[in-house]
Protein backbone atom coordinates (compact mmCIF):
# COMPACT_ATOMS: atom_id res chain seq x y z
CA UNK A 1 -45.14 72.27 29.51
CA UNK A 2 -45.17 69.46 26.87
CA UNK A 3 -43.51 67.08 29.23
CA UNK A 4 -46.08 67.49 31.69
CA UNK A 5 -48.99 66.77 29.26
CA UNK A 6 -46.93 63.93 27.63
CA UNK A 7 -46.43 62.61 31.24
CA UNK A 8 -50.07 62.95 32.31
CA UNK A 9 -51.26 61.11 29.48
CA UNK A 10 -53.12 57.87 30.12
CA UNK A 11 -51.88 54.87 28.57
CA UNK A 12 -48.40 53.33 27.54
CA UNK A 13 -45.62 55.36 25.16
CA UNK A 14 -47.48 54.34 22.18
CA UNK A 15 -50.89 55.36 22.94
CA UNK A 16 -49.36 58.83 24.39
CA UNK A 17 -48.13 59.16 21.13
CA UNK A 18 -51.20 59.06 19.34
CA UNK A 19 -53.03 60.88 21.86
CA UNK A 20 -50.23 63.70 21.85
CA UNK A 21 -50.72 64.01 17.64
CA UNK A 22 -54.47 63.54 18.05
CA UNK A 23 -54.18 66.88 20.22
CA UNK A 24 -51.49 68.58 18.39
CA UNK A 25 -53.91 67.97 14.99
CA UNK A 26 -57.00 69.55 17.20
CA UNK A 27 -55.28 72.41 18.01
CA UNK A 28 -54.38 72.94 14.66
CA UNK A 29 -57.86 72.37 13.30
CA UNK A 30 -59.07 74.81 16.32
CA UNK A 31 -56.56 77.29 15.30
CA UNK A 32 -56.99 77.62 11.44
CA UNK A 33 -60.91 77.19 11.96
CA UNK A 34 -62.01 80.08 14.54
CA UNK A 35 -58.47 82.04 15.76
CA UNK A 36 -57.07 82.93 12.54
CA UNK A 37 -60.05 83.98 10.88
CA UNK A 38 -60.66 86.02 13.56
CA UNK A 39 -57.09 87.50 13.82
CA UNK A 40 -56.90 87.87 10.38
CA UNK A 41 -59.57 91.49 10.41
CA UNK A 42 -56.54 92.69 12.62
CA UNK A 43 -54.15 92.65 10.30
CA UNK A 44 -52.88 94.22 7.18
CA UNK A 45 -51.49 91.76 5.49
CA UNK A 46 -54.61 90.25 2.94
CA UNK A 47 -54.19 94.29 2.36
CA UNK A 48 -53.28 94.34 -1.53
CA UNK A 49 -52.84 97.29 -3.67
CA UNK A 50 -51.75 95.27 -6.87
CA UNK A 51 -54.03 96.02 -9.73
CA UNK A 52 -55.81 98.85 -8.44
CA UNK A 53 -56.80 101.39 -10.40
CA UNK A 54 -55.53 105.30 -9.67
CA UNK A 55 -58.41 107.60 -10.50
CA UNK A 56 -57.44 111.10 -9.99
């Protein structure tokens, strides 16, 4: 799959290396932004028990 988009991307090597970190940083960006936020109700791991009090 990456060789495709590396091959389908305008421009010579260097340029297609720029592009290909320019899109690697968006999907990053995209990722942290609006997916893991999102995922993160799903999951139990921000779950934390430390410190909590025990009243009987």
């Amino acid at each position: 799959m990456y060789g495709w988009m590396f091959r389908h991307l305008p421009g010579p090597l260097w340029m297609r290396i720029v592009l290909s970190v320019l899109l690697l940083a968006a999907a990053v960006v995209l990722l942290a932004q609006f997916v893991f936020p999102w995922l993160e109700q799903f999951t139990p791991l921000t779950d934390s028990t430390i410190g909590a009090a025990h009243i009987p």
